[in-house]
C-alpha atoms as a PDB file:
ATOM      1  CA  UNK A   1      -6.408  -5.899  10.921  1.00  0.00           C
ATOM      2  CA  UNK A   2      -8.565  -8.705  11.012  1.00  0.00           C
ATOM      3  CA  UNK A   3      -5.297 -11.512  10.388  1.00  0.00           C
ATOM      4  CA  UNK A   4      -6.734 -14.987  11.696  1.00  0.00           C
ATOM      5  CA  UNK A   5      -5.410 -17.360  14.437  1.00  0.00           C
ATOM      6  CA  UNK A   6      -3.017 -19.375  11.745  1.00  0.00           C
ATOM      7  CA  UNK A   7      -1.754 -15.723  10.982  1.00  0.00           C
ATOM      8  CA  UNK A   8      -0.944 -15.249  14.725  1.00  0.00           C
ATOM      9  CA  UNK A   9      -0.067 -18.865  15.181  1.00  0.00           C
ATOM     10  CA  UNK A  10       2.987 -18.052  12.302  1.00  0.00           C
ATOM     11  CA  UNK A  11       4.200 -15.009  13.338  1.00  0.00           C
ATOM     12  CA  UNK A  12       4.521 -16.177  16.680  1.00  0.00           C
ATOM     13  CA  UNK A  13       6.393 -19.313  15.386  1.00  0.00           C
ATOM     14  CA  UNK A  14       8.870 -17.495  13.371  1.00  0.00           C
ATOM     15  CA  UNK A  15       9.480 -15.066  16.018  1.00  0.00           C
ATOM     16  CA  UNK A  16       8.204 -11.721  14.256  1.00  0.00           C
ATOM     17  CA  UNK A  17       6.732  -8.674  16.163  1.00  0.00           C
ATOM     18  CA  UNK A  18       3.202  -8.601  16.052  1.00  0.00           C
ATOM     19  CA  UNK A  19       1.906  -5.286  15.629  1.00  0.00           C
ATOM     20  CA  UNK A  20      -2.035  -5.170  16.943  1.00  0.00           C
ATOM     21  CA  UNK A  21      -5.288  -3.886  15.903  1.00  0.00           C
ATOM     22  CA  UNK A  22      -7.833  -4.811  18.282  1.00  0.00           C
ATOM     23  CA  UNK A  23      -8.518  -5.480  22.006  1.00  0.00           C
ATOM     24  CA  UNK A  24     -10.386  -9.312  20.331  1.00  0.00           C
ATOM     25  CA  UNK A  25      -7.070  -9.962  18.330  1.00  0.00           C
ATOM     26  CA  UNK A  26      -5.150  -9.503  21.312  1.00  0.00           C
ATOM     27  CA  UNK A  27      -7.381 -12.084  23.420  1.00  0.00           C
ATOM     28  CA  UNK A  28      -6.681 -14.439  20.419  1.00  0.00           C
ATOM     29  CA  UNK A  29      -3.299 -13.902  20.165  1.00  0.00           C
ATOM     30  CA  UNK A  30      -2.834 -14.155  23.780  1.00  0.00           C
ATOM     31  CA  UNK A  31      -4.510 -17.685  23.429  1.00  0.00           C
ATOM     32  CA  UNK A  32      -1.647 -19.083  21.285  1.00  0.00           C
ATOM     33  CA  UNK A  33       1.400 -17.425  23.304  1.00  0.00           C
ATOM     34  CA  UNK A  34       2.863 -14.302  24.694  1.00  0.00           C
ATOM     35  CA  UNK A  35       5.652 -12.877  23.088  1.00  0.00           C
ATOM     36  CA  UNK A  36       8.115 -10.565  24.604  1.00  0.00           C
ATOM     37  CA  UNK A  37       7.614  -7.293  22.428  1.00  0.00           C
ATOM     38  CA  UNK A  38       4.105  -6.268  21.699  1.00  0.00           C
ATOM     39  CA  UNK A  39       2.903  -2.949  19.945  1.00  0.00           C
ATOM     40  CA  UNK A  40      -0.127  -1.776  18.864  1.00  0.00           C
ATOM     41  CA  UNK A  41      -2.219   0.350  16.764  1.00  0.00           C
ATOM     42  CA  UNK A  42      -3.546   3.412  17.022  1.00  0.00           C
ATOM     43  CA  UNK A  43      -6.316   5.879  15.602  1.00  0.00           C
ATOM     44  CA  UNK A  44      -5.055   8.995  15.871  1.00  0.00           C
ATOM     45  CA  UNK A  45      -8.398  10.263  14.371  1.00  0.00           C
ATOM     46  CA  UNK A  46      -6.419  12.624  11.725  1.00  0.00           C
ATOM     47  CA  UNK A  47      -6.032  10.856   8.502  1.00  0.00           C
ATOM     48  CA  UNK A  48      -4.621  11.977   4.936  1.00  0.00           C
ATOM     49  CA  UNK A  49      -4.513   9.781   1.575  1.00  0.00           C
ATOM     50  CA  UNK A  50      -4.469  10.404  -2.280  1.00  0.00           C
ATOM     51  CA  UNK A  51      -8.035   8.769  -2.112  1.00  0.00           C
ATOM     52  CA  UNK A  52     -10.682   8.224   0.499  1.00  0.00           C
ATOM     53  CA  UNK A  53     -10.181   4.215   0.175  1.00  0.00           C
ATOM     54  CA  UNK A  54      -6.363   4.538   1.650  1.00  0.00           C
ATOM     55  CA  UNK A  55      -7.362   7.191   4.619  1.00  0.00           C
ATOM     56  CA  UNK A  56      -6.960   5.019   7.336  1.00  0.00           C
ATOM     57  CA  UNK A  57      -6.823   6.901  10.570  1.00  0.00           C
ATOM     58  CA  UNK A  58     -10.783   8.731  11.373  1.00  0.00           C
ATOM     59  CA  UNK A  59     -12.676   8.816  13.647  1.00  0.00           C
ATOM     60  CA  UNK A  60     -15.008   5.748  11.714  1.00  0.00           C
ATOM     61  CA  UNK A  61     -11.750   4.077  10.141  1.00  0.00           C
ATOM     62  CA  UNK A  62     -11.921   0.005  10.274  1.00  0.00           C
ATOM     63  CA  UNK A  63      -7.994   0.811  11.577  1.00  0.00           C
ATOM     64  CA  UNK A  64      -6.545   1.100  14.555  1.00  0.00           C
ATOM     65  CA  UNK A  65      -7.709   1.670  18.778  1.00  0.00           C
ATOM     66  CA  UNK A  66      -8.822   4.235  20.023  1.00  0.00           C
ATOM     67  CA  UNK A  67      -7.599   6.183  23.526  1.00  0.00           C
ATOM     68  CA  UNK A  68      -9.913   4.014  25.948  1.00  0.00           C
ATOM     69  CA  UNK A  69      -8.809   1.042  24.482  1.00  0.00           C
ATOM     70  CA  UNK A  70      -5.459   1.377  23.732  1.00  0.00           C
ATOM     71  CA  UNK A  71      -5.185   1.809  27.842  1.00  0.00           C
ATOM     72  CA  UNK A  72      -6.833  -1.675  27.973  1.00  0.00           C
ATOM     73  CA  UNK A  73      -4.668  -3.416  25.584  1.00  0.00           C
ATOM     74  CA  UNK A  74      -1.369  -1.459  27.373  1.00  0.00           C
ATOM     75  CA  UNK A  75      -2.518  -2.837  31.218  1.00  0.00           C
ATOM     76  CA  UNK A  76      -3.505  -6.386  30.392  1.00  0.00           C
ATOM     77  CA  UNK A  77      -0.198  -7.225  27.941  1.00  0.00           C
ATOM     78  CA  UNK A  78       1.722  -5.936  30.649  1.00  0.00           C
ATOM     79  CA  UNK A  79       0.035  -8.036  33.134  1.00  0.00           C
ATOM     80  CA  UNK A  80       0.226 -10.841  30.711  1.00  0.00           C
ATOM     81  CA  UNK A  81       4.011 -10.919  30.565  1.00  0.00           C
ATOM     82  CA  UNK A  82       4.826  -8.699  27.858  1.00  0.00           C
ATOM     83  CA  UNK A  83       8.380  -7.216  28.159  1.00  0.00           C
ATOM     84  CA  UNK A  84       8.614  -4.585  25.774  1.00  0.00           C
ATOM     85  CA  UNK A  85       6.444  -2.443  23.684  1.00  0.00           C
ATOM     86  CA  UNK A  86       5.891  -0.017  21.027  1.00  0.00           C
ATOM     87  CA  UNK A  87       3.413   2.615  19.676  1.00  0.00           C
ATOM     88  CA  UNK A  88       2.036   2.590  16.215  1.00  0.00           C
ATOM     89  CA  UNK A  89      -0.309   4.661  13.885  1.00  0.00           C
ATOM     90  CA  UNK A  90      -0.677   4.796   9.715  1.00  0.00           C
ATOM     91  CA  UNK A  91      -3.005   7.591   8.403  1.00  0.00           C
ATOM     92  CA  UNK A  92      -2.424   6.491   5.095  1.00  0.00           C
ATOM     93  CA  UNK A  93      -1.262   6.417   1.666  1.00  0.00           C
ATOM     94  CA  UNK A  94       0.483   8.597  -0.996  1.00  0.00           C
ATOM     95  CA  UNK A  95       1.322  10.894   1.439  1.00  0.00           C
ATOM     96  CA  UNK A  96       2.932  14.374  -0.437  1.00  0.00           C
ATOM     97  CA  UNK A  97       3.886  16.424   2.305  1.00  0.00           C
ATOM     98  CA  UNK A  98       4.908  16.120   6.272  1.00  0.00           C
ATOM     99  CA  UNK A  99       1.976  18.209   7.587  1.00  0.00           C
ATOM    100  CA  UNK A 100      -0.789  14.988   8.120  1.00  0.00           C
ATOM    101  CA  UNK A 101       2.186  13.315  10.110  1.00  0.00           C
ATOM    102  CA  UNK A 102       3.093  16.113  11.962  1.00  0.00           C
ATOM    103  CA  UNK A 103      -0.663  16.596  13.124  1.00  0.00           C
ATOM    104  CA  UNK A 104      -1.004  13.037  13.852  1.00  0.00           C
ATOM    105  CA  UNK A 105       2.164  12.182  15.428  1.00  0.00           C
ATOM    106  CA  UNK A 106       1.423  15.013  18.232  1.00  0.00           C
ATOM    107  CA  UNK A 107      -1.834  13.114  18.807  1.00  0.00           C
ATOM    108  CA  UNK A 108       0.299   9.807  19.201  1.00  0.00           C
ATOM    109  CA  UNK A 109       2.743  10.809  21.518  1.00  0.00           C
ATOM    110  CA  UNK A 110       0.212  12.674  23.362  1.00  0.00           C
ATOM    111  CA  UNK A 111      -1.622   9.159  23.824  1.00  0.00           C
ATOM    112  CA  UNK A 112       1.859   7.657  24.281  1.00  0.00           C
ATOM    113  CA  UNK A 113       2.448   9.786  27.885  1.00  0.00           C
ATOM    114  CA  UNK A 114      -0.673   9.057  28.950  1.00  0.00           C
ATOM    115  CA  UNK A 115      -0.185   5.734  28.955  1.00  0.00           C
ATOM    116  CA  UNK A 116       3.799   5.869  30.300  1.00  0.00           C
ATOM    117  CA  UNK A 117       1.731   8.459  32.837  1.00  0.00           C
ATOM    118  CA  UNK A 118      -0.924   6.031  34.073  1.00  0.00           C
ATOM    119  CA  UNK A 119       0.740   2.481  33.497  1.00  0.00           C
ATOM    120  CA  UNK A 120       4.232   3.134  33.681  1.00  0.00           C
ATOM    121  CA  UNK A 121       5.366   1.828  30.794  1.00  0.00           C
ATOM    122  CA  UNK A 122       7.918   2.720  28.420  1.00  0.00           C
ATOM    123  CA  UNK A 123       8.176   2.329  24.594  1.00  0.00           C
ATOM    124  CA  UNK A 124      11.105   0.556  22.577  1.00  0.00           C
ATOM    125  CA  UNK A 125       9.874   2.811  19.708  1.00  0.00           C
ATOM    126  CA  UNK A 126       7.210   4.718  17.950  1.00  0.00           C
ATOM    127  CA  UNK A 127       6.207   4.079  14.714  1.00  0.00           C
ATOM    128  CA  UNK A 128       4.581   6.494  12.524  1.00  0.00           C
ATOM    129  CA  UNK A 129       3.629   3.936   9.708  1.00  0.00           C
ATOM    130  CA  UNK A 130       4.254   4.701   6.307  1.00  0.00           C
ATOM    131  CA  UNK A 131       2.232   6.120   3.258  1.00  0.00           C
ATOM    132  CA  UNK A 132       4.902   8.924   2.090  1.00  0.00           C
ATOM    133  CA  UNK A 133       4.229   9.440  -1.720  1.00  0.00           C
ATOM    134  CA  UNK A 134       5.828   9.703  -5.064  1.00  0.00           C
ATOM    135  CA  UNK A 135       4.773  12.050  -8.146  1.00  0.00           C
ATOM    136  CA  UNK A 136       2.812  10.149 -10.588  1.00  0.00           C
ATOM    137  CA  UNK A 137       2.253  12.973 -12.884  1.00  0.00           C
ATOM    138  CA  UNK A 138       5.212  14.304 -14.433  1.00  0.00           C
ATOM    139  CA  UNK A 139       4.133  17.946 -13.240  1.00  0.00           C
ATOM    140  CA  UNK A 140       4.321  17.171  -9.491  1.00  0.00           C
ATOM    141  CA  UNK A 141       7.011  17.350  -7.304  1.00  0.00           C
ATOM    142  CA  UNK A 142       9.022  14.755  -5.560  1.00  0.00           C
ATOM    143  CA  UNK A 143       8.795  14.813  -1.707  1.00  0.00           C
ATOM    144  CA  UNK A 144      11.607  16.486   0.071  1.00  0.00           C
ATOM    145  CA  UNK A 145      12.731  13.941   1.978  1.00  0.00           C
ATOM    146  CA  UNK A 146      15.047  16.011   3.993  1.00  0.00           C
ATOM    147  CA  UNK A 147      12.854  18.357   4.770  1.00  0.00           C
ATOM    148  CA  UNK A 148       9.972  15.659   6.036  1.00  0.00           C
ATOM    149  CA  UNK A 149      12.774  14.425   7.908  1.00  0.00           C
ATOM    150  CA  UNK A 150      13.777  17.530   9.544  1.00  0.00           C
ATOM    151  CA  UNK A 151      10.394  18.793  10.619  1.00  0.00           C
ATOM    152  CA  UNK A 152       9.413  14.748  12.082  1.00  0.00           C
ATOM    153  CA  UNK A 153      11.977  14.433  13.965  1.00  0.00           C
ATOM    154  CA  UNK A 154      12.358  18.054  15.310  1.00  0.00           C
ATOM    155  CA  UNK A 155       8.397  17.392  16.178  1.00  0.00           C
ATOM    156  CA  UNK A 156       9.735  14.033  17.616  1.00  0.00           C
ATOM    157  CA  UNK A 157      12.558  14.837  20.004  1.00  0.00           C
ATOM    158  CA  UNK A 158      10.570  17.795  21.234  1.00  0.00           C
ATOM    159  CA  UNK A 159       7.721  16.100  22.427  1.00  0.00           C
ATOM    160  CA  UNK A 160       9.826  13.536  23.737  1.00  0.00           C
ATOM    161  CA  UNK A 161      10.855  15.665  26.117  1.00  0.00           C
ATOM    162  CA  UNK A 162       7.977  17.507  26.779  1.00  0.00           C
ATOM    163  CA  UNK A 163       6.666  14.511  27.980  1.00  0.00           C
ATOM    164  CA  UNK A 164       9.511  12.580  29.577  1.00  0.00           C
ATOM    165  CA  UNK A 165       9.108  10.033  27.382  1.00  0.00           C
ATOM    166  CA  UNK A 166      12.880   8.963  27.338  1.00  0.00           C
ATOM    167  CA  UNK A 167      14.609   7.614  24.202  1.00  0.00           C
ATOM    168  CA  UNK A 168      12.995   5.482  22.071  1.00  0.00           C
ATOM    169  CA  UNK A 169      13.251   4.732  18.555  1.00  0.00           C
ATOM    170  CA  UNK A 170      11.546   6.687  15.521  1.00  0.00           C
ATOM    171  CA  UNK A 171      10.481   3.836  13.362  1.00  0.00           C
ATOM    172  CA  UNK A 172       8.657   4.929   9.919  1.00  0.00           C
ATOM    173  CA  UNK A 173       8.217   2.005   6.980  1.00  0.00           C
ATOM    174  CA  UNK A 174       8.306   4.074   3.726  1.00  0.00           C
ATOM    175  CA  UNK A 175       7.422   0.771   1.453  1.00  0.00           C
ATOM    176  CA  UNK A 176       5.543   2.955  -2.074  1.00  0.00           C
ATOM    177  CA  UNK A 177       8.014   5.593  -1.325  1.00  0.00           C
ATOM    178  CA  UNK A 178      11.137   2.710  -1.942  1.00  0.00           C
ATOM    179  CA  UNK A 179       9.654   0.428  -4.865  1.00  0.00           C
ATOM    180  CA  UNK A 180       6.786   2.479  -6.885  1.00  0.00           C
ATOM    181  CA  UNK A 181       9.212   4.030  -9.056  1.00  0.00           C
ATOM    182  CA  UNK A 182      10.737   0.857  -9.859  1.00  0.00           C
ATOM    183  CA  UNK A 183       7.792  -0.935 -11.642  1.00  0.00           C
ATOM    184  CA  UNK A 184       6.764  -0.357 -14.673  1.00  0.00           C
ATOM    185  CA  UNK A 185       4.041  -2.471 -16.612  1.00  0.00           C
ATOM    186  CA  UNK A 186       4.590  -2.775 -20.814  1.00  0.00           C
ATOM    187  CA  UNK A 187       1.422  -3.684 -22.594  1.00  0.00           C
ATOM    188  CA  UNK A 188       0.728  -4.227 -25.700  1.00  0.00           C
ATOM    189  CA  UNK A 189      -2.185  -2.434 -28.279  1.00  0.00           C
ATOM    190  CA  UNK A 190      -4.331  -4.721 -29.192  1.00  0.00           C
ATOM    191  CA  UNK A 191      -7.033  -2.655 -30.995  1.00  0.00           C
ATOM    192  CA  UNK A 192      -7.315   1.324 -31.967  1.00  0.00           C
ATOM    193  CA  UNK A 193     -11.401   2.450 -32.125  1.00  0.00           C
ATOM    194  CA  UNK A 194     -12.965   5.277 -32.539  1.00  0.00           C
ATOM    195  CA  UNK A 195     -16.634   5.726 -31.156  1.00  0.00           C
ATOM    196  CA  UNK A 196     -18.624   9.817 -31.909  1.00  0.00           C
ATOM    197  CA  UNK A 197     -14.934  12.129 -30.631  1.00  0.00           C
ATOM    198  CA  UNK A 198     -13.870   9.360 -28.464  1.00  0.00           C
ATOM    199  CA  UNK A 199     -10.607   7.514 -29.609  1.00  0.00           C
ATOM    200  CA  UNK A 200      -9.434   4.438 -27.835  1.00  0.00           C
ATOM    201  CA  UNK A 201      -6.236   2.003 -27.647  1.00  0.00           C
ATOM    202  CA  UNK A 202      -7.219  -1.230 -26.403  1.00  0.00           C
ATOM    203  CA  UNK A 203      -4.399  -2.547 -24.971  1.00  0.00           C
ATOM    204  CA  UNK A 204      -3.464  -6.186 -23.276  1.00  0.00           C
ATOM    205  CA  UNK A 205      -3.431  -5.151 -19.953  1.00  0.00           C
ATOM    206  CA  UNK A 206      -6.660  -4.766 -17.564  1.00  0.00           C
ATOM    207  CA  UNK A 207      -7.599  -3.820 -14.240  1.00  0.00           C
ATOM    208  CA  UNK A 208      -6.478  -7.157 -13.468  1.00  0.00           C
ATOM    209  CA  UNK A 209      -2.843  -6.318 -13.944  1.00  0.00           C
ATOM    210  CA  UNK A 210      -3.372  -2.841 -12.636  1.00  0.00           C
ATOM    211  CA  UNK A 211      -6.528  -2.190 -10.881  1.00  0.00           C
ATOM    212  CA  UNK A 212      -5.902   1.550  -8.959  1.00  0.00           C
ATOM    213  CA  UNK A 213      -6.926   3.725 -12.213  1.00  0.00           C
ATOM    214  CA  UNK A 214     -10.259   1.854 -11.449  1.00  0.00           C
ATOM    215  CA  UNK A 215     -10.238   1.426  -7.561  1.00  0.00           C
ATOM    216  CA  UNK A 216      -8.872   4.910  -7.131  1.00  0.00           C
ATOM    217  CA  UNK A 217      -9.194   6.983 -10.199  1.00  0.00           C
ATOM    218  CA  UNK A 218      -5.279   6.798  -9.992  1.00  0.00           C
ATOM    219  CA  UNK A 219      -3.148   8.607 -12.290  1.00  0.00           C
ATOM    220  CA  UNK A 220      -0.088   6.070 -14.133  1.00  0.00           C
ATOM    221  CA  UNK A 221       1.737   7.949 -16.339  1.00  0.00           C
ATOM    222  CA  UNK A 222       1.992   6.524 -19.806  1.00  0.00           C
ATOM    223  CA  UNK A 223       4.564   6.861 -22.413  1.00  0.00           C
ATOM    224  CA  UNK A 224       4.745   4.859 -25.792  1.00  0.00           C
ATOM    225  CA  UNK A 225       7.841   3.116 -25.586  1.00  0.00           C
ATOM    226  CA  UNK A 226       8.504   2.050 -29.229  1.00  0.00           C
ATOM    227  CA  UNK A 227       8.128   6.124 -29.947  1.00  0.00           C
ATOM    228  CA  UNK A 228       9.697   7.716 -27.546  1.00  0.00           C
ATOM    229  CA  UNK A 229      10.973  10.415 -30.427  1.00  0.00           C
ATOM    230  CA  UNK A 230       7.864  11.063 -31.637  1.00  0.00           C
ATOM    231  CA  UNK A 231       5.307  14.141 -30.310  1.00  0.00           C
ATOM    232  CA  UNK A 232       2.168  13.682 -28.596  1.00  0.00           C
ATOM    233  CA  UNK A 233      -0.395  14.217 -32.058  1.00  0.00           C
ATOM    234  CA  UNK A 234      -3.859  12.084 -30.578  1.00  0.00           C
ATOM    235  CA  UNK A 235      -5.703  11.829 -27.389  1.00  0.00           C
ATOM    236  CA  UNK A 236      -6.678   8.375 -26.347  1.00  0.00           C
ATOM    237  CA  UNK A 237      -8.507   6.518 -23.685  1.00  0.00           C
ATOM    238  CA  UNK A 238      -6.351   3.542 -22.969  1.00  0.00           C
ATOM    239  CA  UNK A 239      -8.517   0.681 -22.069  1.00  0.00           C
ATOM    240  CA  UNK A 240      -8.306  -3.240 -20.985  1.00  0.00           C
ATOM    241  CA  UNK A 241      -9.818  -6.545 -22.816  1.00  0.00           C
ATOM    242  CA  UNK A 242     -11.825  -7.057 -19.480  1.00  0.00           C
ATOM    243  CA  UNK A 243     -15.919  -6.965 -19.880  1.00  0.00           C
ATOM    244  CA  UNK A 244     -16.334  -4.094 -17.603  1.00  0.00           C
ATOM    245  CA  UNK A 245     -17.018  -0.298 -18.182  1.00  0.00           C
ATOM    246  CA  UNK A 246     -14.761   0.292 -15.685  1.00  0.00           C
ATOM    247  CA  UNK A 247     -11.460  -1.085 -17.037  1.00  0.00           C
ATOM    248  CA  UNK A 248      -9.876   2.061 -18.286  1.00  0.00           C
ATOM    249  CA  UNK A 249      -6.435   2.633 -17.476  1.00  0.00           C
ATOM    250  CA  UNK A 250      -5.998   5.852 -18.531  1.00  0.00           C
ATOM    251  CA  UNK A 251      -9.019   8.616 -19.659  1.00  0.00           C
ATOM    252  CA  UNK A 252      -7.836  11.555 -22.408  1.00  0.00           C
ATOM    253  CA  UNK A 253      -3.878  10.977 -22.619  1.00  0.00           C
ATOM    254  CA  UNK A 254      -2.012  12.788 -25.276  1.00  0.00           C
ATOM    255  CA  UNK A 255       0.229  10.266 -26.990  1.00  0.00           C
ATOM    256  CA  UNK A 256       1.596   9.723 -30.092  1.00  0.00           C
ATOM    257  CA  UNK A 257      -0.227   8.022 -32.822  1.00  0.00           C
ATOM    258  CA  UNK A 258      -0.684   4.894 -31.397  1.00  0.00           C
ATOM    259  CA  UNK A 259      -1.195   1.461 -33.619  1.00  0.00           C
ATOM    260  CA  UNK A 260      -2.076  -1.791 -33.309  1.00  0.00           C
ATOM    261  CA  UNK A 261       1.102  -3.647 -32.240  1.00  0.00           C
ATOM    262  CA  UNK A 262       2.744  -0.323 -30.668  1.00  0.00           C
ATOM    263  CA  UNK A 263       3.881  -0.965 -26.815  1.00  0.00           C
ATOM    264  CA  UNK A 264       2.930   1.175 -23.956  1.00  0.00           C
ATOM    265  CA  UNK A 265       4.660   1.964 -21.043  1.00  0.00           C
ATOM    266  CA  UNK A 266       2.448   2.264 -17.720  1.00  0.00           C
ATOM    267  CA  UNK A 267       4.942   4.004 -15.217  1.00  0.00           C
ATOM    268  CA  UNK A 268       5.287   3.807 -11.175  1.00  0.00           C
ATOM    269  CA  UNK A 269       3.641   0.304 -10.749  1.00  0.00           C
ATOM    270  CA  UNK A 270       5.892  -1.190  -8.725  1.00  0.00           C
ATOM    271  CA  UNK A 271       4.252  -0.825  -5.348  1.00  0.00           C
ATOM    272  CA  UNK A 272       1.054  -2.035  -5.992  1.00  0.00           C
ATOM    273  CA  UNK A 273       0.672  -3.359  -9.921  1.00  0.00           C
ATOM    274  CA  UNK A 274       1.359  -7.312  -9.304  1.00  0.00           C
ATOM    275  CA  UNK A 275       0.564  -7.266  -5.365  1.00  0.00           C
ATOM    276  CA  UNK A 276      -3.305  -6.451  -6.940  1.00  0.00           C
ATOM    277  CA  UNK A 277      -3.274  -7.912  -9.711  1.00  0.00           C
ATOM    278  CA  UNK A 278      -5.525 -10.836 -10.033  1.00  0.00           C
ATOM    279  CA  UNK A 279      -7.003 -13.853 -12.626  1.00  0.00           C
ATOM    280  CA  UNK A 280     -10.174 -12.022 -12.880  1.00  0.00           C
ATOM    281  CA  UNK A 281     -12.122 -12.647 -15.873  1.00  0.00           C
ATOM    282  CA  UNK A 282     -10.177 -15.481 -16.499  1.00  0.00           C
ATOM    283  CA  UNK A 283      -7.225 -13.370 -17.437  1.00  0.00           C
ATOM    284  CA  UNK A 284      -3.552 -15.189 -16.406  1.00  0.00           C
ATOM    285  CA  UNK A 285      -1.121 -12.478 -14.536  1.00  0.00           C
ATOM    286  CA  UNK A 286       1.823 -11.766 -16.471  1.00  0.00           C
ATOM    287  CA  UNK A 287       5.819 -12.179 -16.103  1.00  0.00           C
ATOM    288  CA  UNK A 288       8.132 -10.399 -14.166  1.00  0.00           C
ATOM    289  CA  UNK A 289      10.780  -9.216 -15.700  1.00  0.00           C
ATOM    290  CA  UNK A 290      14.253  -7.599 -13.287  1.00  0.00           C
ATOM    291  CA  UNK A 291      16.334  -5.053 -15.079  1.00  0.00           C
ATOM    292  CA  UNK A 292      19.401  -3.599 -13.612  1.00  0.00           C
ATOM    293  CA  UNK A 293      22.697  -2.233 -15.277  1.00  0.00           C
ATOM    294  CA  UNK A 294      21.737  -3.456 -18.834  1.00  0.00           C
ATOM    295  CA  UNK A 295      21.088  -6.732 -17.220  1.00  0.00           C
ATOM    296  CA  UNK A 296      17.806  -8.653 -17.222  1.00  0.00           C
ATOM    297  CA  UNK A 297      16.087 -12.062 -16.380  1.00  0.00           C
ATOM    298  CA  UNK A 298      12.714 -13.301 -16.152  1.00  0.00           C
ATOM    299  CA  UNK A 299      11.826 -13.612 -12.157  1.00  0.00           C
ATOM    300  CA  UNK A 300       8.124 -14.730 -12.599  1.00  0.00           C
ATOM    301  CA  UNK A 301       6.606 -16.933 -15.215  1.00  0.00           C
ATOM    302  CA  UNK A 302       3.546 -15.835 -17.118  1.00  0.00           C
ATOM    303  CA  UNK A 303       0.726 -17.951 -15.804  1.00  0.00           C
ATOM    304  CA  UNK A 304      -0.918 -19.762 -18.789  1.00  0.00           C
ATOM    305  CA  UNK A 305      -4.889 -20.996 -19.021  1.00  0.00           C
ATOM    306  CA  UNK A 306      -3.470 -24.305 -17.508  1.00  0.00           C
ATOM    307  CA  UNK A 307      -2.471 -22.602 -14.041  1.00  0.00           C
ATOM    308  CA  UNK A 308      -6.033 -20.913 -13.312  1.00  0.00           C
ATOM    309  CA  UNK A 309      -7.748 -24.313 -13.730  1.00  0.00           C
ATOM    310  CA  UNK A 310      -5.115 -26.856 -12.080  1.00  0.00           C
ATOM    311  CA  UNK A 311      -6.157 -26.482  -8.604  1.00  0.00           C
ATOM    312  CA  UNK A 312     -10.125 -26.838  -9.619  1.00  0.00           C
ATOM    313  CA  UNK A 313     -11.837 -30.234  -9.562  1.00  0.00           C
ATOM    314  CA  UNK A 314     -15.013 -31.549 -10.572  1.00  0.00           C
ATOM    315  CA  UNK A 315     -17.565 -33.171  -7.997  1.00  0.00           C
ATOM    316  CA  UNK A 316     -17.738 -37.215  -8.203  1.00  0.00           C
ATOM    317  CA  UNK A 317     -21.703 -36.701  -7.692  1.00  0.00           C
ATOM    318  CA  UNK A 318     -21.704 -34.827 -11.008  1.00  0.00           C
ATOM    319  CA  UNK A 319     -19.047 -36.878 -13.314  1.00  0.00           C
ATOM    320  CA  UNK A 320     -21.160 -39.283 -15.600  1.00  0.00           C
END
């Protein structure tokens, strides 16, 4: 939501479907052009996330339209030239089971008829937005794919005909579910402190290479990769170099001894480690580093002090 008018201006360039929030970002986008396939969001008012932050789909959610509006939007793209259209809704993220979308989806494709009831118009697809989860702790279970699959689109095809809606697509955009699991973030121990019964491993990494242990209170399972023989023996709070209470990356693990020098692996990362990561507290992000098949090469430079000041410049008015 909220994407400006030079957002707009390149989708519309480049020819990708715009997918929209808002009854305003469709006026604005409506300014620039009209493009032939138009969907839109909506707030199906029954949400589900690992964390309040990533429920997107209440009744006071920043996401989505609601009923009335979504009828507005339908009637004056449609008017406006639009040829073809989809439906869309996300509820959220980290998603473990198919229950939320099973709840929700009725309430889209209920929403969906009425507007193929009152306006006549038909969808290309229906998109049920993504937010399907993956087991961060080692305890919890993996998803069953087949059986989400099973029960959505049994749901699907049923209400489809219920409500005559005809045949069009089941999108869903599983993006955590396909690249978490594929990240993972090795830092390296810096310092080892004790403080009253309190043990901690200071590591290189902070909540500027991984920030959802402190956003969300997420869980990244950690293993210490130089001893993966050895037996867990101390419990540690793993914590960043960055000046903030808050930069803990892990509360209470039970690791193996850990000392300075030792290198910890910070599992699951790879959907949203480096897409938050940031130069907060003057930090520089790290390298990327692709492994596949006993194959590896560096894909992203480590930023150095040099790259977080190159684009800054000093006033004229205060050079002397």
């Amino acid at each position: 939501m909220n994407v400006g008018d030079k957002e707009l201006q390149y989708v519309l360039s480049e020819g990708v479907m715009v997918n929209v929030d808002s009854l305003s970002q469709l006026e604005r986008l409506f300014r620039l052009g009209v493009p032939e396939t138009l969907s839109f969001r909506i707030n199906p008012e029954r949400g589900a996330g690992h964390h309040e932050y990533v429920v997107t789909a209440s009744k006071h959610a920043k996401f989505g339209m609601d009923e009335d509006s979504a009828f507005k939007a339908y009637e004056t793209a449609e008017k406006a030239g639009v040829k073809r259209f989809g439906i869309h809704m996300h509820i959220g993220s980290g998603i473990m089971d198919v229950a939320p979308y099973l709840k929700s989806g009725e309430r889209l494709l209920e929403i969906a008829w009425k507007i193929n009831n009152k306006l006549g118009i038909n969808f290309d697809f229906i998109d049920f937005g993504g937010g399907m989860g993956i087991p961060y702790k080692p305890e919890e279970k993996e998803l069953n794919l087949d059986a989400f699959a099973s029960k959505l689109v049994e749901m699907f095809t049923s209400k489809l005909d219920e409500y005559s809606l005809g045949q069009p697509e089941l999108w869903i955009e599983p993006g955590r579910f396909i690249v978490a699991e594929a990240g993972v973030l090795l830092t390296r121990v810096n310092a080892i402190k004790s403080v009253s019964s309190k043990r901690f491993a200071g590591v290189d990494a902070g909540f500027n290479t991984l920030i959802r242990p402190a956003m969300y209170g997420a869980y990244h399972h950690i293993l210490v990769a130089n001893k993966l023989n050895e037996q867990p023996t101390e419990t540690y709070d793993v914590v960043g170099p960055i000046c903030e209470s808050g930069d803990v990356l892990a509360k209470d693990r039970h690791l193996p001894k850990i000392c300075e020098g030792d290198l910890l692996a910070i599992l699951n990362v790879g959907a949203y480690g480096f897409s938050m990561s940031s130069q907060y507290n003057s930090r520089p992000r790290p390298a990327e580093v692709l492994v596949k098949n006993g194959k590896y090469t560096l894909i992203r430079e480590a930023e150095t002090f040099e790259d977080l000041i190159k684009r800054q410049r000093i006033a004229e008015w205060l050079e002397g």
